[in-house]
N, C-alpha and C. Protein backbone atom coordinates (compact mmCIF):
# COMPACT_ATOMS: atom_id res chain seq x y z
N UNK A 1 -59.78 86.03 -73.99
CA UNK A 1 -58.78 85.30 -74.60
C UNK A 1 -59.29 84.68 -75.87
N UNK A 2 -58.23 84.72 -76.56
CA UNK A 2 -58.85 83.99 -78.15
C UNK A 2 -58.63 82.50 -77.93
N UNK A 3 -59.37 82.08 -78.94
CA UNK A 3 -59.05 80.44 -78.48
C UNK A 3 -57.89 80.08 -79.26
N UNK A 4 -57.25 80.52 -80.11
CA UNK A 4 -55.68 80.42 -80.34
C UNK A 4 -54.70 80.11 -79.29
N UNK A 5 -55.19 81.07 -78.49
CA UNK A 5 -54.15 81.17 -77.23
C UNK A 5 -55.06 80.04 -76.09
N UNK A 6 -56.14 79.86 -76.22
CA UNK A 6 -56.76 79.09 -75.11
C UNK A 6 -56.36 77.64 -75.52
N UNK A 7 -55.80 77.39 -76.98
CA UNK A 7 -55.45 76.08 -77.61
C UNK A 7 -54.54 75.64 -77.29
N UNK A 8 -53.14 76.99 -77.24
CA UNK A 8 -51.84 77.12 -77.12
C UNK A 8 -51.81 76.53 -75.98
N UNK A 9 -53.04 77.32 -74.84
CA UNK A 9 -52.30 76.49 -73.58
C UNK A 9 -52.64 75.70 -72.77
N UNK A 10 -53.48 74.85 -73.64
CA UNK A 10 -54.12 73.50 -73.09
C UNK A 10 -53.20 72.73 -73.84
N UNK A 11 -52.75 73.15 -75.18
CA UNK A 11 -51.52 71.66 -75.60
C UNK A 11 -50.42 71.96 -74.53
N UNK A 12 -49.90 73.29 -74.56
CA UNK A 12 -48.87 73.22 -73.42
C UNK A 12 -49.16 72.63 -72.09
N UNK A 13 -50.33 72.92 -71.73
CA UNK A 13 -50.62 72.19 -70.47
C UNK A 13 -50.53 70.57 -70.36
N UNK A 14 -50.91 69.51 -71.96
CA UNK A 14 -51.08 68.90 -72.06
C UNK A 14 -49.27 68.01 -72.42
N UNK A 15 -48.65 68.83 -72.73
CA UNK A 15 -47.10 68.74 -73.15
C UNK A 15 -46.44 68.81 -71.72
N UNK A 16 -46.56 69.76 -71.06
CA UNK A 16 -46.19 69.73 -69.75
C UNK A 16 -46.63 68.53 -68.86
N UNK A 17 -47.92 68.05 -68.23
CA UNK A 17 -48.42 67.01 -68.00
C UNK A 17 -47.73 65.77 -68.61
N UNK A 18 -47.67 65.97 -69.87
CA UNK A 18 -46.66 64.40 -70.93
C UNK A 18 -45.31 64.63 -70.17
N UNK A 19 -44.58 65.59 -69.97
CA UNK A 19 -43.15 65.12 -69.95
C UNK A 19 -43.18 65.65 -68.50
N UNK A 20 -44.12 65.65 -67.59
CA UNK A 20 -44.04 65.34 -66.59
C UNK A 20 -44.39 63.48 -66.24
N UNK A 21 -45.20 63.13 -66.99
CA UNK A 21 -45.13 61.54 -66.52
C UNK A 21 -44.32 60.97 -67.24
N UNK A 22 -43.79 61.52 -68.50
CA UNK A 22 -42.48 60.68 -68.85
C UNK A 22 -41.40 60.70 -68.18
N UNK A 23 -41.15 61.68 -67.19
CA UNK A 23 -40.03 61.94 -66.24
C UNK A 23 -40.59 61.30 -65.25
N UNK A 24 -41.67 60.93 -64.60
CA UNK A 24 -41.95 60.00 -63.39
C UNK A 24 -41.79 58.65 -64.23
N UNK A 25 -42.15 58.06 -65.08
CA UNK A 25 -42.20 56.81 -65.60
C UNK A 25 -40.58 56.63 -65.67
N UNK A 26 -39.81 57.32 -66.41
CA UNK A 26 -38.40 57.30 -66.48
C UNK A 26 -37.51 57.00 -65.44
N UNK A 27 -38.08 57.94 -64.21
CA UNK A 27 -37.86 57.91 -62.94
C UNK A 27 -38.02 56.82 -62.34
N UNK A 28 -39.09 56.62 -62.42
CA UNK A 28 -39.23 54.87 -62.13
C UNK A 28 -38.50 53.64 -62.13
N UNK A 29 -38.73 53.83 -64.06
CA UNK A 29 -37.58 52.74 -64.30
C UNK A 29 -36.02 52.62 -63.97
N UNK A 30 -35.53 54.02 -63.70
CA UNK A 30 -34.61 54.65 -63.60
C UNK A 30 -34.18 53.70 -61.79
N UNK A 31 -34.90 54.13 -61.11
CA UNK A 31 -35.29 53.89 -59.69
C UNK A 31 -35.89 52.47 -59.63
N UNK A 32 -36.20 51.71 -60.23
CA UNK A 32 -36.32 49.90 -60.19
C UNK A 32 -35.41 49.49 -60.59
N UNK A 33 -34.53 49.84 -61.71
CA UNK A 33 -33.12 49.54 -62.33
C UNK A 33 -32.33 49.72 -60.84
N UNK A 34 -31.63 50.55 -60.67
CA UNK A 34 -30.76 50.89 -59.39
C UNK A 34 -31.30 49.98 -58.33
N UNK A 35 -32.54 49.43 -57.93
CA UNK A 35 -32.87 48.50 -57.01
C UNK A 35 -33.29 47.68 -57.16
N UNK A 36 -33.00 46.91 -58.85
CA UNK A 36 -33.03 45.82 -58.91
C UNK A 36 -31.53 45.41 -58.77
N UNK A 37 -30.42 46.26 -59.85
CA UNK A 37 -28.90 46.35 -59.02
C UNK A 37 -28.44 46.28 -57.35
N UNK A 38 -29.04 46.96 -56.51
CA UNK A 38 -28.77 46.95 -55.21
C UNK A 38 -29.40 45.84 -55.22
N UNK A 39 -30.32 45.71 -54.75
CA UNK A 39 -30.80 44.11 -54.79
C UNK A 39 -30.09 42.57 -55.43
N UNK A 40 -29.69 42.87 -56.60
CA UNK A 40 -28.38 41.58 -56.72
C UNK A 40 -27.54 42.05 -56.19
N UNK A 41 -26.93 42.83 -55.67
CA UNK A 41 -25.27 43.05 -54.82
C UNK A 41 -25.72 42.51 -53.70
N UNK A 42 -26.57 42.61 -52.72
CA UNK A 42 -27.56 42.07 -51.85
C UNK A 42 -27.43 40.77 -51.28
N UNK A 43 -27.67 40.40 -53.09
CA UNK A 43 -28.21 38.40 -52.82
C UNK A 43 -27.21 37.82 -52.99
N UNK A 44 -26.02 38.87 -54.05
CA UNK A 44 -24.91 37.91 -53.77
C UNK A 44 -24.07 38.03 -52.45
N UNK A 45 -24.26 39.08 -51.41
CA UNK A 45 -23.50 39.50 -50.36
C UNK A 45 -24.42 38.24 -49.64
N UNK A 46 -25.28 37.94 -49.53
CA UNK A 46 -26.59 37.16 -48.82
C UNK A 46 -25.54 35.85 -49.14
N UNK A 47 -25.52 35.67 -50.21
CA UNK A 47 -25.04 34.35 -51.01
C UNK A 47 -23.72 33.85 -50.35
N UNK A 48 -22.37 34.68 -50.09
CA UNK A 48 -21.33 34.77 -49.63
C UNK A 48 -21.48 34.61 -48.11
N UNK A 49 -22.28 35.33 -47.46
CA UNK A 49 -22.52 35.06 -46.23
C UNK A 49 -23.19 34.08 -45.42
N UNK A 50 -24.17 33.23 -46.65
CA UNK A 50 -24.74 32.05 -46.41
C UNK A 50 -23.68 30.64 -46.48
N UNK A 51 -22.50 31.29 -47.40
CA UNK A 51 -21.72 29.85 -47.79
C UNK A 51 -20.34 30.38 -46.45
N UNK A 52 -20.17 31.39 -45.77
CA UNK A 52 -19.05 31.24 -44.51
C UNK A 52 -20.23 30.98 -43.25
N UNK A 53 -21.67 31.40 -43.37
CA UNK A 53 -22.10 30.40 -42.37
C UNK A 53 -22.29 29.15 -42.51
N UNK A 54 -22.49 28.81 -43.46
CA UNK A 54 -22.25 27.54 -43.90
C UNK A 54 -20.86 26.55 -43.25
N UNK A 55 -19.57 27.04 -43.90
CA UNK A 55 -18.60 26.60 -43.54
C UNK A 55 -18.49 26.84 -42.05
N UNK A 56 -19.17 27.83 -41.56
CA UNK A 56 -19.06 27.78 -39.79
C UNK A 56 -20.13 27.26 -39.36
N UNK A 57 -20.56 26.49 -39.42
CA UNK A 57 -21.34 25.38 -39.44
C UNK A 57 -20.52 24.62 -39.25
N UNK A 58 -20.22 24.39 -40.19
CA UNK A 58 -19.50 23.03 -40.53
C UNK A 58 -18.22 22.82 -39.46
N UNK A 59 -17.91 23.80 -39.58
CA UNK A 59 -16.34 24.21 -38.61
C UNK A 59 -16.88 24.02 -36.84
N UNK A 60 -18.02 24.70 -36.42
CA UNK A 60 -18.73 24.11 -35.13
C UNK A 60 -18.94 22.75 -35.11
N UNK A 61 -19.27 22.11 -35.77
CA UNK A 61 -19.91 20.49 -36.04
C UNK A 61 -18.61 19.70 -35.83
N UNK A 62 -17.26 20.43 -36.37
CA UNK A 62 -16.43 19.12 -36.27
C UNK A 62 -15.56 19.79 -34.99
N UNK A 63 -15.65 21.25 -34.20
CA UNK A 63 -15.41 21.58 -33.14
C UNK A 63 -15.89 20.50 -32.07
N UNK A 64 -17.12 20.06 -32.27
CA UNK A 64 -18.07 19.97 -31.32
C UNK A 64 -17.87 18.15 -31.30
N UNK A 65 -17.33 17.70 -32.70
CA UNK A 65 -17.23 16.27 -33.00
C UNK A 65 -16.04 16.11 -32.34
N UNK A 66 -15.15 17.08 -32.10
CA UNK A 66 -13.78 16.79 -31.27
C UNK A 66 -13.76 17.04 -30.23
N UNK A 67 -14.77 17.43 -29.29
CA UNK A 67 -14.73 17.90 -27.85
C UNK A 67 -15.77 16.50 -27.58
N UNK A 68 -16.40 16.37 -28.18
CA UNK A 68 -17.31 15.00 -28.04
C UNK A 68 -15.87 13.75 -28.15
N UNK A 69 -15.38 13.71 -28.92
CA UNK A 69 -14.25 12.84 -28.79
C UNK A 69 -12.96 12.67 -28.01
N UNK A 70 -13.02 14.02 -27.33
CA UNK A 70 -11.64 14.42 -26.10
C UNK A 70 -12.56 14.03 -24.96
N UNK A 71 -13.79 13.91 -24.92
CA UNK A 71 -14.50 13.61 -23.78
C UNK A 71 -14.53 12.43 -24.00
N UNK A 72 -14.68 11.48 -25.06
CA UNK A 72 -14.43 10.07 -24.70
C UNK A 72 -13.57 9.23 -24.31
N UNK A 73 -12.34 10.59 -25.20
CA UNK A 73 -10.59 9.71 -24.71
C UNK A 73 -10.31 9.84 -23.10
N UNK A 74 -11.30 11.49 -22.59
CA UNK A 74 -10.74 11.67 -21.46
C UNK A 74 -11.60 10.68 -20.45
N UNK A 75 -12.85 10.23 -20.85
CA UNK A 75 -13.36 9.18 -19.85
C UNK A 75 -12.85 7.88 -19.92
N UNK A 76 -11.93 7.42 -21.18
CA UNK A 76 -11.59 6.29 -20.87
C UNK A 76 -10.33 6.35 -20.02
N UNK A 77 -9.34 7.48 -20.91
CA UNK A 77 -8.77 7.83 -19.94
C UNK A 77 -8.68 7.50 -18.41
N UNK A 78 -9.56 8.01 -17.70
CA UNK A 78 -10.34 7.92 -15.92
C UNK A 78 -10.00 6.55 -15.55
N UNK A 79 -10.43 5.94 -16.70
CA UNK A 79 -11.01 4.46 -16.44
C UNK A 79 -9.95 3.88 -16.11
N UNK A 80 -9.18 3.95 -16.92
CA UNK A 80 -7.90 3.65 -17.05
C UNK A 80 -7.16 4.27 -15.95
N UNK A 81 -7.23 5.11 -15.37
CA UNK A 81 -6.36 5.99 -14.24
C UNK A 81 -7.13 4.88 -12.90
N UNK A 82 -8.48 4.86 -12.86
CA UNK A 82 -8.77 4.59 -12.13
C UNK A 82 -8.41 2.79 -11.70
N UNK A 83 -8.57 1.99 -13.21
CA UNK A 83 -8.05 0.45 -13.12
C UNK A 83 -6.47 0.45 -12.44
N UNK A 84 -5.81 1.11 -12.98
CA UNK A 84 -4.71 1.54 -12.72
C UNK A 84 -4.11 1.54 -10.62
N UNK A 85 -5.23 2.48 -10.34
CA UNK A 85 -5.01 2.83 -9.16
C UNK A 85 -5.92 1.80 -8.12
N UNK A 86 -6.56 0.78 -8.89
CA UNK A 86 -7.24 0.04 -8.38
C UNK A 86 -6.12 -1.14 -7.91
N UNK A 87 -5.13 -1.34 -9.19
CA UNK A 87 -4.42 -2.62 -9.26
C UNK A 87 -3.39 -2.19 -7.95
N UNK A 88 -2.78 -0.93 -8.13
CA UNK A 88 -2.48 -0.14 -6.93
C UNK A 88 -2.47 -0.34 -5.78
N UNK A 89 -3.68 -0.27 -5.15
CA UNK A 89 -4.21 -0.50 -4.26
C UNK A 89 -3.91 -1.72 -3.79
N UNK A 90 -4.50 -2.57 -4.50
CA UNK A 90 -4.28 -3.92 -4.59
C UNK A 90 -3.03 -4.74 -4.33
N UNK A 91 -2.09 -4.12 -4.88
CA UNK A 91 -0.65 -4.40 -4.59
C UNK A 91 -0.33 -3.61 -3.00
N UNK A 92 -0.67 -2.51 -3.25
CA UNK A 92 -0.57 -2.29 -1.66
C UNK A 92 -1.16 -2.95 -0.82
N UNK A 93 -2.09 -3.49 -0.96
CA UNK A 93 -2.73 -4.44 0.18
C UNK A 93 -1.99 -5.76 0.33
N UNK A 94 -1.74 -5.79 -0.95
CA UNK A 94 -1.26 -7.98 -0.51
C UNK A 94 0.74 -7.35 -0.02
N UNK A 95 0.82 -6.11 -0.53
CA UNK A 95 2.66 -5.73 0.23
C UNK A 95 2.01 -5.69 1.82
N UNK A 96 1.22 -5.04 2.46
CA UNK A 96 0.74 -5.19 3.42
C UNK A 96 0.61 -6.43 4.04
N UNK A 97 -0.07 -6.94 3.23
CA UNK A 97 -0.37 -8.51 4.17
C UNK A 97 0.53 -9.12 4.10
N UNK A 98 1.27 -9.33 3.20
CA UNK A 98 2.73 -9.88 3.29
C UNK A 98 3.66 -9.50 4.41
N UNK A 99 3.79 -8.07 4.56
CA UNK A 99 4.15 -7.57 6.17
C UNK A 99 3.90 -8.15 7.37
N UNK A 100 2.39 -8.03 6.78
CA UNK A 100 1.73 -8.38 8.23
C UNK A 100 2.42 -10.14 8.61
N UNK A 101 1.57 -10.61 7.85
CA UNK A 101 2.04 -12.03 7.66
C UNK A 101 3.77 -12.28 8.07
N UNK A 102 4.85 -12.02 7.82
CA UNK A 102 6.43 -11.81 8.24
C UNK A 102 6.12 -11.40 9.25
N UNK A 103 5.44 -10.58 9.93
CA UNK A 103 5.57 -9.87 11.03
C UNK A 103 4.88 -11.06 12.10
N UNK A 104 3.96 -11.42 11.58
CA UNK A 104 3.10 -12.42 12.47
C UNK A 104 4.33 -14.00 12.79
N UNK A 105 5.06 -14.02 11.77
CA UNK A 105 5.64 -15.11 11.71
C UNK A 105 7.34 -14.82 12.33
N UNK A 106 7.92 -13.53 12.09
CA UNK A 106 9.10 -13.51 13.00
C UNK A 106 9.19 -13.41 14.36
N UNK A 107 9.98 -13.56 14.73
CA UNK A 107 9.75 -13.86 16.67
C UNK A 107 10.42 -12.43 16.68
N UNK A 108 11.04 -12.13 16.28
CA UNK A 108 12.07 -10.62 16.65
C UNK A 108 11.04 -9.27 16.18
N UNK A 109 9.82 -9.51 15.65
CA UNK A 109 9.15 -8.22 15.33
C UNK A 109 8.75 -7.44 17.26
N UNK A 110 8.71 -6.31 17.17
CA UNK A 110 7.92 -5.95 18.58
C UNK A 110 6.38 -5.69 18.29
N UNK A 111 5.63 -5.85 19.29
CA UNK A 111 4.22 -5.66 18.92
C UNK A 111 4.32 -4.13 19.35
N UNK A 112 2.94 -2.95 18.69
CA UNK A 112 2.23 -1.99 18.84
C UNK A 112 2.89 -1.59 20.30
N UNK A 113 2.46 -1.90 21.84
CA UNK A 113 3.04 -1.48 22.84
C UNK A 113 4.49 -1.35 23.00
N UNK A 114 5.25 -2.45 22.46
CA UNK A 114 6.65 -1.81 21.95
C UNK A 114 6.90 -1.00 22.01
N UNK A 115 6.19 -0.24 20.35
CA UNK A 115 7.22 0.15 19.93
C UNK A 115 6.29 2.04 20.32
N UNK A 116 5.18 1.63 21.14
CA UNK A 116 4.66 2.88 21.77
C UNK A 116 5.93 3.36 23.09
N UNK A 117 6.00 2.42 23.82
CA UNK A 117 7.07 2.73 25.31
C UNK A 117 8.80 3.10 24.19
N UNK A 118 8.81 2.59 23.39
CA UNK A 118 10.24 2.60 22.83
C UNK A 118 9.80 4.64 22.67
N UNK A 119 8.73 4.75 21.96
CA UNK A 119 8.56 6.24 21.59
C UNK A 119 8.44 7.29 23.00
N UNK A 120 8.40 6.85 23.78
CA UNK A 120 8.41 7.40 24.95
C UNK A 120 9.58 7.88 25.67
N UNK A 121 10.45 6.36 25.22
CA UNK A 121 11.86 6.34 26.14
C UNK A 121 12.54 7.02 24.40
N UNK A 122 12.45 7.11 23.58
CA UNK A 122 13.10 7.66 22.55
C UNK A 122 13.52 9.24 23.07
N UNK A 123 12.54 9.61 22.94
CA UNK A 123 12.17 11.49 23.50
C UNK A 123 13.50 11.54 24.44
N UNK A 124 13.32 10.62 25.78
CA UNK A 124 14.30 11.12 26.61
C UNK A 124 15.88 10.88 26.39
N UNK A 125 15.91 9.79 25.22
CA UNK A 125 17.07 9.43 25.07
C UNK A 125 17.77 9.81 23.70
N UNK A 126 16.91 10.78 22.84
CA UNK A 126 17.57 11.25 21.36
C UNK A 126 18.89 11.97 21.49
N UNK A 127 20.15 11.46 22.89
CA UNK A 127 21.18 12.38 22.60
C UNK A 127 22.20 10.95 22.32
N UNK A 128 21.40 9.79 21.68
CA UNK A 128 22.19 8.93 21.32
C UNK A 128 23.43 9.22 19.89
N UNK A 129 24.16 8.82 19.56
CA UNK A 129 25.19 9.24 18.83
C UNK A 129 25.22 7.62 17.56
N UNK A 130 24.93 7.04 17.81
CA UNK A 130 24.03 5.88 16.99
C UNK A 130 22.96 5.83 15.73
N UNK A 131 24.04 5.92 14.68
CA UNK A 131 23.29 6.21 13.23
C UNK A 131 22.59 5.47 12.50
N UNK A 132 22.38 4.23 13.03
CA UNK A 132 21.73 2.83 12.95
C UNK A 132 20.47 3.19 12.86
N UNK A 133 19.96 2.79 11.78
CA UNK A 133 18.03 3.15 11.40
C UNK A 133 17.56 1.52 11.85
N UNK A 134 16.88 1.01 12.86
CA UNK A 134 15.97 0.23 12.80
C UNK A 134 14.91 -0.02 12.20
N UNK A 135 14.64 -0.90 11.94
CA UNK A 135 13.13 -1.17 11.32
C UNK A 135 12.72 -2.68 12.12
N UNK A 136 13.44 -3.44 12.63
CA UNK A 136 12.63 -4.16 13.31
C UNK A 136 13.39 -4.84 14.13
N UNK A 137 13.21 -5.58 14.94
CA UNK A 137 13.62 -5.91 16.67
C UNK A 137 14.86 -6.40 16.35
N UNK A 138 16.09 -5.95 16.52
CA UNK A 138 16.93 -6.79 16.65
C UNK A 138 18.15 -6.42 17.83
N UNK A 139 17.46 -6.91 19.22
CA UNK A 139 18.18 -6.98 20.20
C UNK A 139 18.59 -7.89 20.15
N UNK A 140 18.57 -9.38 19.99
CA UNK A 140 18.97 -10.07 20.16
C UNK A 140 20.40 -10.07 20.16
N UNK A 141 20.93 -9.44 18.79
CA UNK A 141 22.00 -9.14 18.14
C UNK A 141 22.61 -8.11 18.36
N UNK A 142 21.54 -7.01 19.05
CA UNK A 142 22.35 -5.61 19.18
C UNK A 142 22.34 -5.37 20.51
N UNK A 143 21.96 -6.02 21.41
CA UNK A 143 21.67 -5.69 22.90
C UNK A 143 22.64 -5.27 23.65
N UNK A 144 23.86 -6.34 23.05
CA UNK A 144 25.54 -6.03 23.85
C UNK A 144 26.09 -5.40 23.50
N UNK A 145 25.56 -4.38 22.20
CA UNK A 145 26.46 -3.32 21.29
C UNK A 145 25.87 -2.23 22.34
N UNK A 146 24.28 -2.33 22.52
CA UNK A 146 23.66 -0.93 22.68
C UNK A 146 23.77 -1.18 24.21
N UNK A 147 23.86 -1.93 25.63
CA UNK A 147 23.63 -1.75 26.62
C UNK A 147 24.75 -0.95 27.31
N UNK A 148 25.45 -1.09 26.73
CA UNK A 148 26.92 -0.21 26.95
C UNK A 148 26.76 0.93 26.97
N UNK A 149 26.42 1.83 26.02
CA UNK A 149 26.53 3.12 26.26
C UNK A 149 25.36 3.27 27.15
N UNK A 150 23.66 2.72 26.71
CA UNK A 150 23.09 3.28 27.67
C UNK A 150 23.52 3.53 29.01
N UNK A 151 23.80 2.35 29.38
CA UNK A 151 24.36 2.07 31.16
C UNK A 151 24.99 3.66 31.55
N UNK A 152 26.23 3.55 30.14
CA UNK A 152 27.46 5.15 30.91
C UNK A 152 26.52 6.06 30.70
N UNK A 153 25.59 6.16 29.98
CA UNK A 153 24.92 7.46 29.79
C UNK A 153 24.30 8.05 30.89
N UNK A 154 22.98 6.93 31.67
CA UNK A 154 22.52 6.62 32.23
C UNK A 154 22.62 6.86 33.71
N UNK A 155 24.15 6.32 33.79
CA UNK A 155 25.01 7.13 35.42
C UNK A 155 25.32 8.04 35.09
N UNK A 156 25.93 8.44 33.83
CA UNK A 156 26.70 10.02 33.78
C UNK A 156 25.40 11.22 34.05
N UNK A 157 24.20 10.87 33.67
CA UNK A 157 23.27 11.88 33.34
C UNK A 157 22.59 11.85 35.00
N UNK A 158 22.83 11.04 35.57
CA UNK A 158 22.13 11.07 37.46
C UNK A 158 20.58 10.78 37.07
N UNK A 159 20.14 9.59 35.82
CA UNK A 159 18.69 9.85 35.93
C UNK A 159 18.15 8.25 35.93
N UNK A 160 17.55 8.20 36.65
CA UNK A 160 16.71 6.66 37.30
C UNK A 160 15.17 6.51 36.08
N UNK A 161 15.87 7.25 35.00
CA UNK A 161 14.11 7.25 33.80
C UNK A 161 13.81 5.70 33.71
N UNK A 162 15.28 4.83 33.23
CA UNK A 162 14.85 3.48 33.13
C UNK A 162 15.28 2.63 33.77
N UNK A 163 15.36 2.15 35.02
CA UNK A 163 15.84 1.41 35.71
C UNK A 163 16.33 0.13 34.84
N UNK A 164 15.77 -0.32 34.00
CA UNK A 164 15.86 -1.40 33.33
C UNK A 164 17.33 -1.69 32.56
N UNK A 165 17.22 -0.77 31.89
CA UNK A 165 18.81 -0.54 31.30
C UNK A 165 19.91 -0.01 32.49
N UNK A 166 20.08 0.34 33.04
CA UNK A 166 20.38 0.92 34.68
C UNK A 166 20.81 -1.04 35.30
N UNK A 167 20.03 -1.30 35.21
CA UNK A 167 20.44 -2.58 36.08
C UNK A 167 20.69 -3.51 35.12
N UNK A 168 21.01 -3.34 33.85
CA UNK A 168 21.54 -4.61 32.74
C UNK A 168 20.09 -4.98 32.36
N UNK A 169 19.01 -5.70 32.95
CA UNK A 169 17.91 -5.87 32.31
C UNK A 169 17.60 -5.07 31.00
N UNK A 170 16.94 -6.20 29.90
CA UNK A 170 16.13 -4.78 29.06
C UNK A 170 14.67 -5.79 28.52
N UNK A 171 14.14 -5.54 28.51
CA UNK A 171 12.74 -5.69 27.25
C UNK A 171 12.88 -5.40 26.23
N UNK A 172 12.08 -6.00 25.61
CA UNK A 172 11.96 -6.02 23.63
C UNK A 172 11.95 -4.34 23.51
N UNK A 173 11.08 -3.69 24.33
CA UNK A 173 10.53 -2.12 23.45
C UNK A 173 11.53 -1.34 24.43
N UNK A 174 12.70 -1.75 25.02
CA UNK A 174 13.65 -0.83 25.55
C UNK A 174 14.90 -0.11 24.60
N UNK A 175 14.64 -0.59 23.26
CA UNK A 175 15.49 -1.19 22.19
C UNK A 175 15.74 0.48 21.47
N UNK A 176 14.49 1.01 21.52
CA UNK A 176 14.88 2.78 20.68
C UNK A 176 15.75 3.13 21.03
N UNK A 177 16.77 3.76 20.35
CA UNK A 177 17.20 5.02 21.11
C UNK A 177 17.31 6.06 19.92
């Protein structure tokens, strides 16, 4: 080979080599450009997504400030249900003792065994026709209304259950019917 041609193709070699690293260098920049671009679309997508976690943040915090605050209304709330059902109570007890007390003090109340034998002789005698609701002793007053029918009932039915009413006699707890 002449060195003409051995010149020719070491510059070509050397030309080739050049615009081969000018095409990698190009490439490069070419390829850091595009991902320095992707890279800001990135930080601002980063950016956008930092400011709705942000606001959901914020949106949990005052979630969490209002369930913290429904829990305080609802414990006073309680409190309140519970003072409530205390005073309740309370009134039911002194309506009670007040009962009791009237009861201790009227002569016409029947005591407990009463009004147990009245529940006894009730059973046998519920074919009374007598719409009269009692609530507390008043034979005194009703004895000559009610001994009447018992009596006819009493013979008509052939049954000796209460002798008492049967022979005009009655007791305080003979009084159900």
């Amino acid at each position: 080979m002449d060195t003409g041609q051995l010149v020719l193709i070491i510059v070509l070699a050397v030309v080739v080599v050049a615009a081969v690293i000018i095409a990698v260098v190009v490439g490069r920049k070419k390829k850091a450009e595009v991902n320095r671009r992707r890279a800001g679309e990135l930080r601002e997508k980063a950016d956008q997504e930092a400011v709705g976690a942000h606001q959901a943040k914020a949106q949990s915090a005052q979630a969490e400030a209002a369930a913290v605050q429904a829990e305080v209304e609802a414990n006073r709330l309680r409190r309140e249900a519970n003072r409530h059902a205390e005073k309740a109570d309370e009134a039911s007890g002194r309506v009670e003792e007040h009962l009791r007390h009237a009861d201790k003090v009227d002569p016409d109340v029947r005591t407990g065994r009463d009004r147990e034998n009245d529940t006894d002789r009730g059973r046998d005698r519920d074919m009374d026709t007598s719409d009269e609701r009692l609530t507390r002793d008043r034979s005194a007053r009703e004895s000559a209304v009610r001994e009447e029918p018992l009596r006819e009932r009493s013979t008509r039915e052939g049954s000796t259950r209460d002798d008492s009413v049967r022979d005009g006699s009655r007791r305080d707890g003979d009084r159900n019917v």
